[in-house]
PDB file of N, CA and C in Angstrom:
ATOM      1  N   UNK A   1      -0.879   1.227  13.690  1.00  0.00           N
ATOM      2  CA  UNK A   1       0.414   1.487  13.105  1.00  0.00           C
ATOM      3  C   UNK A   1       0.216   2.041  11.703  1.00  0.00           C
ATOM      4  N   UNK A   2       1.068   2.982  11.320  1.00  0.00           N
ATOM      5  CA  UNK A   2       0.942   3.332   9.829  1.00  0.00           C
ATOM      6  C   UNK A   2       1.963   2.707   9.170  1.00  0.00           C
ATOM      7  N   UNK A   3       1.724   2.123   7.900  1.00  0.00           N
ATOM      8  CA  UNK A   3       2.650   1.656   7.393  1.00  0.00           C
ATOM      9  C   UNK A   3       2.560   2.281   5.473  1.00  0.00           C
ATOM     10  N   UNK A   4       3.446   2.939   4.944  1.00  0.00           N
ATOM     11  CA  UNK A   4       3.233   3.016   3.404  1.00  0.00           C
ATOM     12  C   UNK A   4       4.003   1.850   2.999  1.00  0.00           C
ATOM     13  N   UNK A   5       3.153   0.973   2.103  1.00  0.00           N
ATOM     14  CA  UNK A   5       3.728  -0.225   1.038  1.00  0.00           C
ATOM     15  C   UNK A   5       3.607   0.633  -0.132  1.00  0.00           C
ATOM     16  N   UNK A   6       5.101   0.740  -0.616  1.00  0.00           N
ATOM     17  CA  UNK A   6       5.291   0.581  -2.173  1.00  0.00           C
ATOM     18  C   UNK A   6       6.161  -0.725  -3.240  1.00  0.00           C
ATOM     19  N   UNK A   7       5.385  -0.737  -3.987  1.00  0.00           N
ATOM     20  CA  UNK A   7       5.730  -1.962  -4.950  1.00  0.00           C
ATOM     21  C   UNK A   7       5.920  -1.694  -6.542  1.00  0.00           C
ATOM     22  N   UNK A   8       6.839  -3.050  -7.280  1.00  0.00           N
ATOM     23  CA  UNK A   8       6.864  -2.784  -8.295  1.00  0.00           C
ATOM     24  C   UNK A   8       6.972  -4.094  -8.996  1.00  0.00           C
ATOM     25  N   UNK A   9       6.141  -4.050  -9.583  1.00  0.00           N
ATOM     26  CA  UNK A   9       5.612  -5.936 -10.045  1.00  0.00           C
ATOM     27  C   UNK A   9       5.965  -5.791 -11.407  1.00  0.00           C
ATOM     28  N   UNK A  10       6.697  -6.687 -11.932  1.00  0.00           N
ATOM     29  CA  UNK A  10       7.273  -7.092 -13.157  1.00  0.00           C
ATOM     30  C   UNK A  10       5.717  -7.377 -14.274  1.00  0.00           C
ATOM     31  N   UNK A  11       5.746  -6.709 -15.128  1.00  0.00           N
ATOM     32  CA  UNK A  11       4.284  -6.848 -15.751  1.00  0.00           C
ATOM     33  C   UNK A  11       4.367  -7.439 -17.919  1.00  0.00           C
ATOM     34  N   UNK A  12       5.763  -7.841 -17.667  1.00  0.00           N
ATOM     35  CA  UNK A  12       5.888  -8.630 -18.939  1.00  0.00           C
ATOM     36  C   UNK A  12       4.914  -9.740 -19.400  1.00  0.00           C
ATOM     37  N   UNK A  13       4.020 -10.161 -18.473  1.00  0.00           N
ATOM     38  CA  UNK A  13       4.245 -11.427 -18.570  1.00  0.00           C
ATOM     39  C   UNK A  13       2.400 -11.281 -18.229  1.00  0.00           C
ATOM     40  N   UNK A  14       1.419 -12.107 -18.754  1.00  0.00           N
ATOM     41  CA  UNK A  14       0.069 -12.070 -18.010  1.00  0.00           C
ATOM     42  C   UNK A  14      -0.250 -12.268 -16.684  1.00  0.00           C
ATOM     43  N   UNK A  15       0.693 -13.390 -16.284  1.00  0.00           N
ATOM     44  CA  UNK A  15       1.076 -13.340 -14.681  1.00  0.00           C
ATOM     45  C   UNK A  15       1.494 -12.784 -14.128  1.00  0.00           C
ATOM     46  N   UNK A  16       2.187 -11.404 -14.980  1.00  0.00           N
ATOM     47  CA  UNK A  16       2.574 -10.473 -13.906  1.00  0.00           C
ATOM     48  C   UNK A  16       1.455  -9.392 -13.863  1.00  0.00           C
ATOM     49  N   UNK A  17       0.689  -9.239 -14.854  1.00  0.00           N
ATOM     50  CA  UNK A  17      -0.455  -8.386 -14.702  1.00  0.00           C
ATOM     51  C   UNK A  17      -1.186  -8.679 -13.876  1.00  0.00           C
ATOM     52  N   UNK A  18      -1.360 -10.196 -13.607  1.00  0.00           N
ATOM     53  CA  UNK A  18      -2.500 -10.444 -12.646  1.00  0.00           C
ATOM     54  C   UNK A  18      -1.883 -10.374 -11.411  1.00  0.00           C
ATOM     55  N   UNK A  19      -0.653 -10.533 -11.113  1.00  0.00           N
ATOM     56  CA  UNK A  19       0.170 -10.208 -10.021  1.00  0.00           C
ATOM     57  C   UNK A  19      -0.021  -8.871  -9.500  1.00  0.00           C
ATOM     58  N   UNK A  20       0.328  -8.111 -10.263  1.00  0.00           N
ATOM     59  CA  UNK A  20      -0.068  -6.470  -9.612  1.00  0.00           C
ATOM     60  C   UNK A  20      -1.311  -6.372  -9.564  1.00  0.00           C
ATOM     61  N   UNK A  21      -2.728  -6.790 -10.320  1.00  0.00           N
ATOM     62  CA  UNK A  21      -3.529  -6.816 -10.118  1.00  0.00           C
ATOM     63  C   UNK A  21      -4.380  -7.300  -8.497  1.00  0.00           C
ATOM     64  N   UNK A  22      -3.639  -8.165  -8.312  1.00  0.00           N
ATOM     65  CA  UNK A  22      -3.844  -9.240  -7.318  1.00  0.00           C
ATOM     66  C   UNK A  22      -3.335  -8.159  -5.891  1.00  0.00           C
ATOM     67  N   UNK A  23      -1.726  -7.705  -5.910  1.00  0.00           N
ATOM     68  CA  UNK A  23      -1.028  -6.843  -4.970  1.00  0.00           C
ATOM     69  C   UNK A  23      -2.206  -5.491  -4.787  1.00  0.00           C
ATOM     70  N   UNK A  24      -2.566  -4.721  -6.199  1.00  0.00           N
ATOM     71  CA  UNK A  24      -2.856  -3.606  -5.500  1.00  0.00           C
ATOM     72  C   UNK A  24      -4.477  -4.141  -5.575  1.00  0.00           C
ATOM     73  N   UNK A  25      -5.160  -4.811  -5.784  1.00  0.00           N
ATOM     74  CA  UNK A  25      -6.655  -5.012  -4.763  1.00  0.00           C
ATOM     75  C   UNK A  25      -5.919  -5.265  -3.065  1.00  0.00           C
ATOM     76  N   UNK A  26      -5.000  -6.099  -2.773  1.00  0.00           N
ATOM     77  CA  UNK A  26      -4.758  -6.485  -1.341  1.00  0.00           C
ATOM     78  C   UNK A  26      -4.368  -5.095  -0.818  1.00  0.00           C
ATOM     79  N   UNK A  27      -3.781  -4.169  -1.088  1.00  0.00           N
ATOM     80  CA  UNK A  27      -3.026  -2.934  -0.859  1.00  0.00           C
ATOM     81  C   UNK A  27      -4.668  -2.280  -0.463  1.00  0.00           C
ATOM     82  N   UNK A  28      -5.639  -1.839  -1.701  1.00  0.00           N
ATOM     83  CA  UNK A  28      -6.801  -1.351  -1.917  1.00  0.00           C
ATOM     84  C   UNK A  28      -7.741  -2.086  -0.571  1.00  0.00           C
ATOM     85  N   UNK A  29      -7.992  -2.556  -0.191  1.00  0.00           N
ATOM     86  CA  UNK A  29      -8.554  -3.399   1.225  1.00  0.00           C
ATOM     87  C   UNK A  29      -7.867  -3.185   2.568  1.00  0.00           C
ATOM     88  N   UNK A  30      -6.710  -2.458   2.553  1.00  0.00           N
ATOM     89  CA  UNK A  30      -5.982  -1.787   3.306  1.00  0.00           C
ATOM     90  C   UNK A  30      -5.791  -0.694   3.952  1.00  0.00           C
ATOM     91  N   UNK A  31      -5.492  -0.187   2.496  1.00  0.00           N
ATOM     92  CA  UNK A  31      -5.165   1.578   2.986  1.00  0.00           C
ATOM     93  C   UNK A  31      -5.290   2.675   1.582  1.00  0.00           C
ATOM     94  N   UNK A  32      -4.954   2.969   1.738  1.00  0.00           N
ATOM     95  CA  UNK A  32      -5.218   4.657   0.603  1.00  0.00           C
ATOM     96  C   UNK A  32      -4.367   4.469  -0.223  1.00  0.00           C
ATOM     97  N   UNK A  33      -4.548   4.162  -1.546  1.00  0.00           N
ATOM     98  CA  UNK A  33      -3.318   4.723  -2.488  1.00  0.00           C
ATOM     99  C   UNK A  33      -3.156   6.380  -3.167  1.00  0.00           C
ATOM    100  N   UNK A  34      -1.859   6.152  -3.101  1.00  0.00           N
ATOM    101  CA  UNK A  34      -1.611   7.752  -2.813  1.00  0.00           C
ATOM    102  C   UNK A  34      -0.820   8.155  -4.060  1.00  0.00           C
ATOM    103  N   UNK A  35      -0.415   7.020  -4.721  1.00  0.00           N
ATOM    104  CA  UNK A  35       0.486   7.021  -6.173  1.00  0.00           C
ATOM    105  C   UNK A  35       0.389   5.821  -6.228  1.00  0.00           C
ATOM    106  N   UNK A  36       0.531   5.682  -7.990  1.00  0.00           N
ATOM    107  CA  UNK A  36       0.110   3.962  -8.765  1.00  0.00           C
ATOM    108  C   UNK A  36       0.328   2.984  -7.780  1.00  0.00           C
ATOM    109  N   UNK A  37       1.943   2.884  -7.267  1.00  0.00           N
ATOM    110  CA  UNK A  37       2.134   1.881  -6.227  1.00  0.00           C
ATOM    111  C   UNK A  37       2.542   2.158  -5.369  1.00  0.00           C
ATOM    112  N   UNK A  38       1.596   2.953  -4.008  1.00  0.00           N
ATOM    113  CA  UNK A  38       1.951   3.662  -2.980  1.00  0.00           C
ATOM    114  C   UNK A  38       0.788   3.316  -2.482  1.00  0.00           C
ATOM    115  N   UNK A  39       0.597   3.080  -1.057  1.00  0.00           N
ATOM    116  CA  UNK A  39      -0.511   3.067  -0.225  1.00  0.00           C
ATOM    117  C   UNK A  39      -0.448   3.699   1.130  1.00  0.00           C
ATOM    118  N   UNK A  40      -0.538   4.261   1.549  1.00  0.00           N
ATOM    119  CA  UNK A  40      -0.459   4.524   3.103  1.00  0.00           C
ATOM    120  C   UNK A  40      -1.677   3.720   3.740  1.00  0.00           C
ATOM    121  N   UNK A  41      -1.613   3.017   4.422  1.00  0.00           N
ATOM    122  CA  UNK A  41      -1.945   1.665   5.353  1.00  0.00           C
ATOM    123  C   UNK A  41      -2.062   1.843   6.865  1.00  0.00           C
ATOM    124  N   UNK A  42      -3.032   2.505   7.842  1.00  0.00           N
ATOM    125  CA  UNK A  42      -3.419   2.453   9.149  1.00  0.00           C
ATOM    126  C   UNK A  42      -3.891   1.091   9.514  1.00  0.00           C
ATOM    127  N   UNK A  43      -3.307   0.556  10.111  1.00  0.00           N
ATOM    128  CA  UNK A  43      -3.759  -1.211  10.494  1.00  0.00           C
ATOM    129  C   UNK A  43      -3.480  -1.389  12.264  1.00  0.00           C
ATOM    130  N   UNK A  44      -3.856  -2.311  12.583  1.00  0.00           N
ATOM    131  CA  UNK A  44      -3.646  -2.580  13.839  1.00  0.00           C
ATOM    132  C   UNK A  44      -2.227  -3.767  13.801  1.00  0.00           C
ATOM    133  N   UNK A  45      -1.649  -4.256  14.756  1.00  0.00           N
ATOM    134  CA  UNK A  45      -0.371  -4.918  14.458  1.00  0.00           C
ATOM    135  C   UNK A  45      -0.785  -6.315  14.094  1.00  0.00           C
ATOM    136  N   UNK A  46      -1.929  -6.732  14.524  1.00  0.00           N
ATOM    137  CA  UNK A  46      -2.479  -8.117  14.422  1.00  0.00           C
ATOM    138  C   UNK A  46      -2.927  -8.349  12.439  1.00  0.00           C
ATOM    139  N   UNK A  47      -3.735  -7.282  12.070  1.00  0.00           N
ATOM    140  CA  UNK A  47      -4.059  -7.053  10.699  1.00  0.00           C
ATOM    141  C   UNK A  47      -2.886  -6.859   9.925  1.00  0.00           C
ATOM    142  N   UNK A  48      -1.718  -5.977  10.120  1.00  0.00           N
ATOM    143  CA  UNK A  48      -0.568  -5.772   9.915  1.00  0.00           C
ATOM    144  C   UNK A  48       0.088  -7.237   9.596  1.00  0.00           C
ATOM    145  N   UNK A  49       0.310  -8.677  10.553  1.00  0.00           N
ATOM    146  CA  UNK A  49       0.318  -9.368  10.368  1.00  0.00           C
ATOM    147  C   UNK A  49      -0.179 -10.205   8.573  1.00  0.00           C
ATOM    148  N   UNK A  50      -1.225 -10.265   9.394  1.00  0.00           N
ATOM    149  CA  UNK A  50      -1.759 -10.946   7.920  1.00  0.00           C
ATOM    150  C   UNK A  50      -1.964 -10.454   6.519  1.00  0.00           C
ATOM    151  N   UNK A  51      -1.827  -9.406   6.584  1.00  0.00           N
ATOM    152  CA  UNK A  51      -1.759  -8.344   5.239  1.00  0.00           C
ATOM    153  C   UNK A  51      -0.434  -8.476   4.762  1.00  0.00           C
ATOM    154  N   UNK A  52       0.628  -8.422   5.633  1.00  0.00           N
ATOM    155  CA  UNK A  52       1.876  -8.539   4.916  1.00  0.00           C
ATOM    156  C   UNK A  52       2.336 -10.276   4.174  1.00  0.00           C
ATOM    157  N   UNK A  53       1.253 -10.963   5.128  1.00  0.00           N
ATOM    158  CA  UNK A  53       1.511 -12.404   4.611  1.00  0.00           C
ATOM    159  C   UNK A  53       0.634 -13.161   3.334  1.00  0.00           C
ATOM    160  N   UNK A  54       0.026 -12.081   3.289  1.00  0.00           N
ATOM    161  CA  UNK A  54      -1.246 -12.052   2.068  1.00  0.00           C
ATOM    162  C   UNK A  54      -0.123 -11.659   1.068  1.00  0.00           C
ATOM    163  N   UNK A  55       0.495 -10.318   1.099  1.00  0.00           N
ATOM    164  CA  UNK A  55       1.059  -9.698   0.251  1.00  0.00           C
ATOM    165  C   UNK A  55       2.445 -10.519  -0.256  1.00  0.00           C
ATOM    166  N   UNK A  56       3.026 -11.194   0.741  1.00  0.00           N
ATOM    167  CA  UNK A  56       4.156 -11.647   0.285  1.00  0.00           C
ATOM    168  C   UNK A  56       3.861 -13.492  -0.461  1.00  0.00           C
ATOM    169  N   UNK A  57       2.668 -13.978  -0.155  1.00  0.00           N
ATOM    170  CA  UNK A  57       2.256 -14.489  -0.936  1.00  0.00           C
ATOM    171  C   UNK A  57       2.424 -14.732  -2.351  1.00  0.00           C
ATOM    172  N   UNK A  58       1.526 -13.389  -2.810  1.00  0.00           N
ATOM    173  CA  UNK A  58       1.267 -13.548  -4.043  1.00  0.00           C
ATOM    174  C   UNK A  58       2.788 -12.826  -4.852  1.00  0.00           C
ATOM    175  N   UNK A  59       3.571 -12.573  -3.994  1.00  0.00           N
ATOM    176  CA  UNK A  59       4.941 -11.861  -4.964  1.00  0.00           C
ATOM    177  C   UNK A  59       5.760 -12.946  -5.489  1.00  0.00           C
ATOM    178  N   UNK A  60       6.125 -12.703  -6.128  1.00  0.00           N
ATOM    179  CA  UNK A  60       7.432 -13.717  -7.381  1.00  0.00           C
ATOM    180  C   UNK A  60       8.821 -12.788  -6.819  1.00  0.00           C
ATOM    181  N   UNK A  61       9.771 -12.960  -5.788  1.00  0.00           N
ATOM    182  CA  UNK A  61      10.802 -12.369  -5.603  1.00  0.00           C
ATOM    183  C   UNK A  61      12.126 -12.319  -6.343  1.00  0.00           C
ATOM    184  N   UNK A  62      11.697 -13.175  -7.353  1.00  0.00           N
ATOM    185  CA  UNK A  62      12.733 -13.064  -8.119  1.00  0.00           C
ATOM    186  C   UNK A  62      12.456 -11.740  -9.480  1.00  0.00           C
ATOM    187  N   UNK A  63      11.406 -11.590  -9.784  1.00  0.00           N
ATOM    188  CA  UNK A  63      10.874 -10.891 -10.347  1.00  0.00           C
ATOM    189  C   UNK A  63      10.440  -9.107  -9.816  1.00  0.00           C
ATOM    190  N   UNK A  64      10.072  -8.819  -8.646  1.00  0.00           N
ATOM    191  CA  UNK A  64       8.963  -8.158  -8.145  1.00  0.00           C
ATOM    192  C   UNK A  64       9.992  -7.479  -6.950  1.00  0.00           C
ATOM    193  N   UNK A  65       9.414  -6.173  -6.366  1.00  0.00           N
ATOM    194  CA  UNK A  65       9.898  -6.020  -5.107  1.00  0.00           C
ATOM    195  C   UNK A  65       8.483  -5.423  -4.336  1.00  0.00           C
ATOM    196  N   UNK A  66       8.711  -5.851  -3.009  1.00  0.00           N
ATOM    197  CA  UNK A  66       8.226  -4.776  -1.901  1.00  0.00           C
ATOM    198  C   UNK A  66       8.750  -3.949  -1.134  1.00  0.00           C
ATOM    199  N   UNK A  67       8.019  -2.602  -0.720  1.00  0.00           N
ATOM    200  CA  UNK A  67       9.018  -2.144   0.828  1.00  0.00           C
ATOM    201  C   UNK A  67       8.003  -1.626   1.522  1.00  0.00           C
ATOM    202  N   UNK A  68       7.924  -1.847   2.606  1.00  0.00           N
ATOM    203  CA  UNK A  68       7.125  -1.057   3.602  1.00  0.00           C
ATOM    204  C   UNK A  68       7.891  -0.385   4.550  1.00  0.00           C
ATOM    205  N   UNK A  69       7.647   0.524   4.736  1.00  0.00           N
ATOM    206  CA  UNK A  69       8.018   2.073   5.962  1.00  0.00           C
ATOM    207  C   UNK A  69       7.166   1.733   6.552  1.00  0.00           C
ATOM    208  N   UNK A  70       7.599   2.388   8.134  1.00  0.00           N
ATOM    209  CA  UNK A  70       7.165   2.187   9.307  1.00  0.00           C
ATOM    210  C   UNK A  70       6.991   3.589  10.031  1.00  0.00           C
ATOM    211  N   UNK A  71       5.958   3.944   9.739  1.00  0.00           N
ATOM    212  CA  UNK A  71       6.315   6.021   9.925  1.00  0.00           C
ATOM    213  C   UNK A  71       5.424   5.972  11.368  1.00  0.00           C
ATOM    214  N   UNK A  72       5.493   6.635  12.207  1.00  0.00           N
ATOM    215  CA  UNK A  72       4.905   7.191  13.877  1.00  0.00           C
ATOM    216  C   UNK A  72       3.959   8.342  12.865  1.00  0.00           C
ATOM    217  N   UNK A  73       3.088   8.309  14.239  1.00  0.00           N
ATOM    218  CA  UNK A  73       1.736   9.196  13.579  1.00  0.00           C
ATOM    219  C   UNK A  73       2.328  10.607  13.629  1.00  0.00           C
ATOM    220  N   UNK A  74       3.496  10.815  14.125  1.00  0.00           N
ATOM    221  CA  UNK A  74       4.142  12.487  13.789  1.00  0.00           C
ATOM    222  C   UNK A  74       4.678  12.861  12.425  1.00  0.00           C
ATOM    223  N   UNK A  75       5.462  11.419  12.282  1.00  0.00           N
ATOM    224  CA  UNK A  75       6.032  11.302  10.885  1.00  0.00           C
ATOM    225  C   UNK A  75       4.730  11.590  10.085  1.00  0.00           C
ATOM    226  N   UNK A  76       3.642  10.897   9.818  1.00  0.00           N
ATOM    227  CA  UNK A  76       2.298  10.715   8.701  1.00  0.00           C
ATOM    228  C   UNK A  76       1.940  12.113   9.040  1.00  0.00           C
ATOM    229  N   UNK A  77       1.874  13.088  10.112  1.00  0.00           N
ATOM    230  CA  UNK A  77       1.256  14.371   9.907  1.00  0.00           C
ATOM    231  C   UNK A  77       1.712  15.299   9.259  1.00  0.00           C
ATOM    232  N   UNK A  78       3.315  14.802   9.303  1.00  0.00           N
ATOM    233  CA  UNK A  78       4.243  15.811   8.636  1.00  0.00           C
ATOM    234  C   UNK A  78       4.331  16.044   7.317  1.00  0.00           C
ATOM    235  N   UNK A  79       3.592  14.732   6.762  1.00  0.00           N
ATOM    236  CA  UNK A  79       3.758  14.511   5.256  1.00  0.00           C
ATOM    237  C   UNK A  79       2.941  15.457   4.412  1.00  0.00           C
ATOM    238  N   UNK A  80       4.147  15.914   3.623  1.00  0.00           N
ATOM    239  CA  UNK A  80       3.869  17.093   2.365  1.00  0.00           C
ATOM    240  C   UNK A  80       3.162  16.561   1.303  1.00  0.00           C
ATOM    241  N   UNK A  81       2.030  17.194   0.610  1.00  0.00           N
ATOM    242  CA  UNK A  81       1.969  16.803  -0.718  1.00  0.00           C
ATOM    243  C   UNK A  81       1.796  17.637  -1.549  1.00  0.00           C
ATOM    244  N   UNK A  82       1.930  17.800  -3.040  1.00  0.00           N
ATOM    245  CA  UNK A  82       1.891  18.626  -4.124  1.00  0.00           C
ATOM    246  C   UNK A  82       1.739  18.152  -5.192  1.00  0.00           C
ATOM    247  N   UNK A  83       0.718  18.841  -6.128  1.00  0.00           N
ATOM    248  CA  UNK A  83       0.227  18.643  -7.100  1.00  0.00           C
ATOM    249  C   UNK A  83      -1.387  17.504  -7.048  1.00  0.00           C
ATOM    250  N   UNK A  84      -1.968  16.862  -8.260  1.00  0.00           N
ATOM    251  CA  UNK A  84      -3.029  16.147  -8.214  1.00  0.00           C
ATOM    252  C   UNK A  84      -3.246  15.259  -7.244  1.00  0.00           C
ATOM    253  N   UNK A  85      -4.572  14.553  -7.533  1.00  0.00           N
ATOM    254  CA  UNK A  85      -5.023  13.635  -6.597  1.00  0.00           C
ATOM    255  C   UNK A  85      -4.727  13.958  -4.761  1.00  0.00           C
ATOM    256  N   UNK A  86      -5.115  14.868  -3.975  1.00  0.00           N
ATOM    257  CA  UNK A  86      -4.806  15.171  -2.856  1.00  0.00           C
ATOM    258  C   UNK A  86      -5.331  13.886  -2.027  1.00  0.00           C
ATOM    259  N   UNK A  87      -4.367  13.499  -1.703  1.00  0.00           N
ATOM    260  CA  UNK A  87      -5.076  11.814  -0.810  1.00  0.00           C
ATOM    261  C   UNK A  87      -5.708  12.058   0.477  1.00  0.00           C
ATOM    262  N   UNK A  88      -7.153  11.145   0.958  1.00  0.00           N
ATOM    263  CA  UNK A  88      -8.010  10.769   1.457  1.00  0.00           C
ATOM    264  C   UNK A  88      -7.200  10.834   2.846  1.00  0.00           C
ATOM    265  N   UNK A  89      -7.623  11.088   3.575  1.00  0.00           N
ATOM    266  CA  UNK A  89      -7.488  11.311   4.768  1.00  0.00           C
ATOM    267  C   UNK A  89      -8.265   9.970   5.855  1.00  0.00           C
ATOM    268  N   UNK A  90      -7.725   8.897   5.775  1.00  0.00           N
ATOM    269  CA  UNK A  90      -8.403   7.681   6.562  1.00  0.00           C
ATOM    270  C   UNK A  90      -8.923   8.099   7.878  1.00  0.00           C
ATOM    271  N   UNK A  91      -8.714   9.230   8.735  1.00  0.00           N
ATOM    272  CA  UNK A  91      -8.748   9.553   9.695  1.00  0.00           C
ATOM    273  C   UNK A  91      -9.869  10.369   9.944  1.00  0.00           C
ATOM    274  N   UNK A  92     -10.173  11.054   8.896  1.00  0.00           N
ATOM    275  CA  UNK A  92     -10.938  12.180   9.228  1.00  0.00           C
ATOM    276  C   UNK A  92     -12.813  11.748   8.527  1.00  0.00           C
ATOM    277  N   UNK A  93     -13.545  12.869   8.528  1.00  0.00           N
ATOM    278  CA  UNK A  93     -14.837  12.749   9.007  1.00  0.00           C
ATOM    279  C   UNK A  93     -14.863  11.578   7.181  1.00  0.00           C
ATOM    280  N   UNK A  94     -16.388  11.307   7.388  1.00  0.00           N
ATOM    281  CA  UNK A  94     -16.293  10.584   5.841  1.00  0.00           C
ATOM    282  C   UNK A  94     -17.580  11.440   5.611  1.00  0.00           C
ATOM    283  N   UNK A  95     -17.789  11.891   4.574  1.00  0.00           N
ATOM    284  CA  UNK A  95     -19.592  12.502   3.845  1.00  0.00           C
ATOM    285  C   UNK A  95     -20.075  11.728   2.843  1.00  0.00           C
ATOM    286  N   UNK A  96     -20.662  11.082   2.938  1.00  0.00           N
ATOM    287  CA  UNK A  96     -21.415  10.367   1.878  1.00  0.00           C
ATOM    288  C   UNK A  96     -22.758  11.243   1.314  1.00  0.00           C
TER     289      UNK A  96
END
C-alpha cells in the first residue's frame, strides 16, 4: 500500500523537538521524505499497522497533527514534481 504521512509537531517546547524528532526518525524507517514533513511510505498492510501505532504513540493531539493519504499505485505514478530535491524512487534499481 502507499501511503504519504504528513505532519506538524508543535516545536515550542523541548518536548516538542524531541517529538518531531522522534515522528520523523519513525517516518525515516518507513518511507522517503519528500518535503520537511512529507513521506511517501510503500508498506505492506500488516507493517502499515504498526507504524501508524508507533506514530500515534508518540503524538500529543492536543498539540500536533497527523494525516495520512491513501493513494493506489496509479495515483503515486501520476505524481508531479518540480523544483529541488527530486525524490528517491523506493521502487526502482538502487547503485551503490
Amino acid at each position: 500500500m502507499f501511503v504519504l504521512v504528513c505532519y506538524d509537531i508543535a516545536t515550542a517546547t523541548a518536548e516538542g523537538e524531541q517529538r518531531l524528532r522522534t515522528i520523523a526518525g519513525i517516518c525515516e524507517d518507513h518511507g522517503v521524505r519528500v518535503q520537511y514533513s512529507v513521506f511517501e511510505c510503500r508498506v505492506t498492510p500488516a507493517a502499515w499497522v504498526l507504524f501508524r501505532a508507533e506514530l500515534l504513540r508518540e503524538l500529543d493531539p492536543r498539540q500536533d497533527s497527523l494525516r495520512f493519504y491513501f493513494l493506489d499505485e496509479d495515483s503515486a505514478a501520476k505524481t508531479e514534481h518540480h523544483g529541488v530535491k527530486q525524490p528517491l524512487d523506493p521502487t526502482g534499481p538502487l547503485i551503490v
